[in-house]
C-alpha atoms as a PDB file:
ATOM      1  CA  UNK A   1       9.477   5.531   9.424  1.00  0.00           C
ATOM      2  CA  UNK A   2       8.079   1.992   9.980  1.00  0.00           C
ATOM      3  CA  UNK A   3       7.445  -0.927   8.025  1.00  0.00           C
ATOM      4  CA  UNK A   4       4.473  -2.394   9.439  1.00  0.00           C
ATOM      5  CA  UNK A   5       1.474  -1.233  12.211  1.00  0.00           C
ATOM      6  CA  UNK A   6       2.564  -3.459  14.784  1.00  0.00           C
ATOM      7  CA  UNK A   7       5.733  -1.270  14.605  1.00  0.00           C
ATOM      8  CA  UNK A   8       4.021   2.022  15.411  1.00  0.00           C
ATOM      9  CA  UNK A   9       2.262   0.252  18.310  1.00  0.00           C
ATOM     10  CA  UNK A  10       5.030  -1.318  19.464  1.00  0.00           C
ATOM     11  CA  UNK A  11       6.718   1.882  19.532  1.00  0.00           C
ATOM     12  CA  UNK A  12       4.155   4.472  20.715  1.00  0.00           C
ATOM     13  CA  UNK A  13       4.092   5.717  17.177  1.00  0.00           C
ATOM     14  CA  UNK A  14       7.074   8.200  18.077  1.00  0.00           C
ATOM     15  CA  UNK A  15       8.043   8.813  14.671  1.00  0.00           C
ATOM     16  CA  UNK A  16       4.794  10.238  13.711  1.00  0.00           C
ATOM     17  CA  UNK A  17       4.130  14.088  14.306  1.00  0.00           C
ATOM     18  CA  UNK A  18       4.156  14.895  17.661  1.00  0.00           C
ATOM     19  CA  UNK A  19       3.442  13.815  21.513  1.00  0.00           C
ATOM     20  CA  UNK A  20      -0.974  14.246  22.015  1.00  0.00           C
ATOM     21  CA  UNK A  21      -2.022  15.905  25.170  1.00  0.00           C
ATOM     22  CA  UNK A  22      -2.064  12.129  26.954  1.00  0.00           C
ATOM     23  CA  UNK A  23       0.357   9.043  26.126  1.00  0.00           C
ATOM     24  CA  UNK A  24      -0.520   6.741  23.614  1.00  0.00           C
ATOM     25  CA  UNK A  25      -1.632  10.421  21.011  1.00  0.00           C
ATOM     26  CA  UNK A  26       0.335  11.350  18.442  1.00  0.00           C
ATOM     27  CA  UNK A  27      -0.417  14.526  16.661  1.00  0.00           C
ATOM     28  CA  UNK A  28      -0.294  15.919  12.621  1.00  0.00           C
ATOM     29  CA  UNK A  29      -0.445  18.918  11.200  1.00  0.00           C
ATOM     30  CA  UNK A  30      -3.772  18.187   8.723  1.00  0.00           C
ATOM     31  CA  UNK A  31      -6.241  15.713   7.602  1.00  0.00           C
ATOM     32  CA  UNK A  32      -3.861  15.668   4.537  1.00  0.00           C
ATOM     33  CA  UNK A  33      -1.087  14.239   6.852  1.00  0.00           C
ATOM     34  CA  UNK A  34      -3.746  12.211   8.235  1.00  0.00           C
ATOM     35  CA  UNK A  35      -4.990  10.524   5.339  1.00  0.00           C
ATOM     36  CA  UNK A  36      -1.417  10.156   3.705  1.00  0.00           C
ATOM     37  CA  UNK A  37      -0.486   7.733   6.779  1.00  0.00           C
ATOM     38  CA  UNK A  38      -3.809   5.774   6.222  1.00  0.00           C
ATOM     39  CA  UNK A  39      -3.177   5.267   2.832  1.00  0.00           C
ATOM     40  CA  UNK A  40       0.644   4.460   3.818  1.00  0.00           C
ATOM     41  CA  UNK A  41      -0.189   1.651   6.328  1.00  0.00           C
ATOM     42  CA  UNK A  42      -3.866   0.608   5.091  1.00  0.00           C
ATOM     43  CA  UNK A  43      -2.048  -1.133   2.047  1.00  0.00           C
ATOM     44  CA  UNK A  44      -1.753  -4.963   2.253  1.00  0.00           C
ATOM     45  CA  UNK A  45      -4.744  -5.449   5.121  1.00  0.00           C
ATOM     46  CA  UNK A  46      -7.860  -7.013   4.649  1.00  0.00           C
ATOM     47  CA  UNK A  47     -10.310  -5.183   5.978  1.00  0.00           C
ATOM     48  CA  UNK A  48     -12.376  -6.375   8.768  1.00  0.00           C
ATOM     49  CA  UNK A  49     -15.946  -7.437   7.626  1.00  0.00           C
ATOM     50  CA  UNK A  50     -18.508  -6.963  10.169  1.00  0.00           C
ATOM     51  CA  UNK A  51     -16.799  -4.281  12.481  1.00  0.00           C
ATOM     52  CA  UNK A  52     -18.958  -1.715  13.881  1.00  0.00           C
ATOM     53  CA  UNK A  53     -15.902   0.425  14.257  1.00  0.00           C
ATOM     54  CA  UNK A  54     -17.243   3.802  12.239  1.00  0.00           C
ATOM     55  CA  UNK A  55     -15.065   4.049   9.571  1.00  0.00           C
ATOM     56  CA  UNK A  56     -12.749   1.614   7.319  1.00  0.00           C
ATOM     57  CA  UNK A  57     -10.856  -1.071   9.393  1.00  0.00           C
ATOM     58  CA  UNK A  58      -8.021  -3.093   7.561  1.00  0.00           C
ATOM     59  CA  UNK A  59      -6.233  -6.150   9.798  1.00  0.00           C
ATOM     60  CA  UNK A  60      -3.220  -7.725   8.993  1.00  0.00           C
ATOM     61  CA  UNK A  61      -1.898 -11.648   8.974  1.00  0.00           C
ATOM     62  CA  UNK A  62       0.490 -10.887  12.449  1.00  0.00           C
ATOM     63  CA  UNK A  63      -3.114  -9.524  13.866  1.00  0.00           C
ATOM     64  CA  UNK A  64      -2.107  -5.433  13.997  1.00  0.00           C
ATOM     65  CA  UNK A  65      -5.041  -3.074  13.098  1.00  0.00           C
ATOM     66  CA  UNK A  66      -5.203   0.009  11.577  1.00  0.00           C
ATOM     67  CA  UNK A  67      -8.627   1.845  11.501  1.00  0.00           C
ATOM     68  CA  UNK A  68      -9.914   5.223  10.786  1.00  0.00           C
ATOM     69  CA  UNK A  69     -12.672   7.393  12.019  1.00  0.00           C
ATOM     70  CA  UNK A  70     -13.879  10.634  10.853  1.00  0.00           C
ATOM     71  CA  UNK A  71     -14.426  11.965  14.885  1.00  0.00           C
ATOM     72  CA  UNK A  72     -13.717  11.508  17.666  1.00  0.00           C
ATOM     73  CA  UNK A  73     -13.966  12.860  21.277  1.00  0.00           C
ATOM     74  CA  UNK A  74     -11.372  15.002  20.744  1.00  0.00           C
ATOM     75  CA  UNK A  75     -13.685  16.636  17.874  1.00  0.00           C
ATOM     76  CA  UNK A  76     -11.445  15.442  15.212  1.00  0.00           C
ATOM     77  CA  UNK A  77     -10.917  12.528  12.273  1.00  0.00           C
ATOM     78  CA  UNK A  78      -8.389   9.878  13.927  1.00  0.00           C
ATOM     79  CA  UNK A  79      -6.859   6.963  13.357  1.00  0.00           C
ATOM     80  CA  UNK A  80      -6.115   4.185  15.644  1.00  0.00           C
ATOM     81  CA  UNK A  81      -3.619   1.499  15.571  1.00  0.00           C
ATOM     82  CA  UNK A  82      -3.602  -1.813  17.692  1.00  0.00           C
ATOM     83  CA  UNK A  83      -0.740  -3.845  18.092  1.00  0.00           C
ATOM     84  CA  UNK A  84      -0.058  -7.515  18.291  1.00  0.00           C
ATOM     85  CA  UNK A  85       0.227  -7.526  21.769  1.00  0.00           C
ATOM     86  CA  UNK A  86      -2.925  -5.140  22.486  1.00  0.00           C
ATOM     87  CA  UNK A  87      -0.838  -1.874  21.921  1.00  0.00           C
ATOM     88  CA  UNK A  88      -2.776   1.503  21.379  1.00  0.00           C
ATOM     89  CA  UNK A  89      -1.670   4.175  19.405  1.00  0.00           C
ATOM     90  CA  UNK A  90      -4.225   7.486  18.435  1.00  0.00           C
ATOM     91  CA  UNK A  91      -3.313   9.714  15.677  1.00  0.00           C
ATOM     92  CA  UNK A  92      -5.006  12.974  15.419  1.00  0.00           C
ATOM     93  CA  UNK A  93      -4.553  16.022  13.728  1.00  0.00           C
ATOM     94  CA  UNK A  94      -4.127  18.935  15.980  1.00  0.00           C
ATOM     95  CA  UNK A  95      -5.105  21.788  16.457  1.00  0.00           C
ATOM     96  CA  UNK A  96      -8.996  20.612  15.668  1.00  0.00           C
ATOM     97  CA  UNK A  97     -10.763  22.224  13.719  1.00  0.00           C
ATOM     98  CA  UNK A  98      -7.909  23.378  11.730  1.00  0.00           C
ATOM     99  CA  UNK A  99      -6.876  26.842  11.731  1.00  0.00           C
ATOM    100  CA  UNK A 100      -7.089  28.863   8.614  1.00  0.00           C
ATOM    101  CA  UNK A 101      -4.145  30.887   7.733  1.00  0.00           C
ATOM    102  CA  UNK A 102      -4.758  34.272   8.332  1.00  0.00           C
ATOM    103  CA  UNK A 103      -7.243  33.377  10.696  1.00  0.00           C
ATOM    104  CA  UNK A 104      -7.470  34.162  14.716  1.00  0.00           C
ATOM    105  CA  UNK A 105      -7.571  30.927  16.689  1.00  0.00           C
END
């Protein structure tokens, strides 16, 4: 996977999930998958006092972001990553709202 945020910007977060309906989405299965990459790239920020983003915002020393929402347009929880150099990267679970098993979509 990646070792910092700046490296999922960087690189259009193409190891995660799969390609979103636009460029610049990725795409997991659940809000479990969802929250396990938070908590994987969250750890070592500070978060950003102040933000109006809505939802927790962490910032690191090279300047990446990684902040999560619980919607979005798309309906969904997401979270977004900003890179050093302004790079965007969306991660959203999809399809929203989750299917249940056994269920018709």
């Amino acid at each position: 996977m990646y070792n910092t945020v700046d490296e999922i910007a960087k690189d259009g977060g193409k190891k995660i999930g799969k390609p979103g309906r636009h460029a610049g989405i990725r795409t997991v299965k659940s809000e479990a998958d969802l929250e396990a990459i938070w908590i994987q790239y969250s750890q070592g920020g500070a978060p950003v006092a102040g933000s109006t983003y809505p939802g927790p915002r962490v910032e690191f020393a090279d300047g990446s972001e990684i902040a999560k929402r619980p919607s979005s347009k798309s309906g969904g929880p997401t979270i977004d990553v900003l890179g050093v150099a302004g790079e965007r990267v969306k991660i959203r679970v999809d399809p929203w709202p989750p299917v249940l098993p056994g269920a018709t979509p």
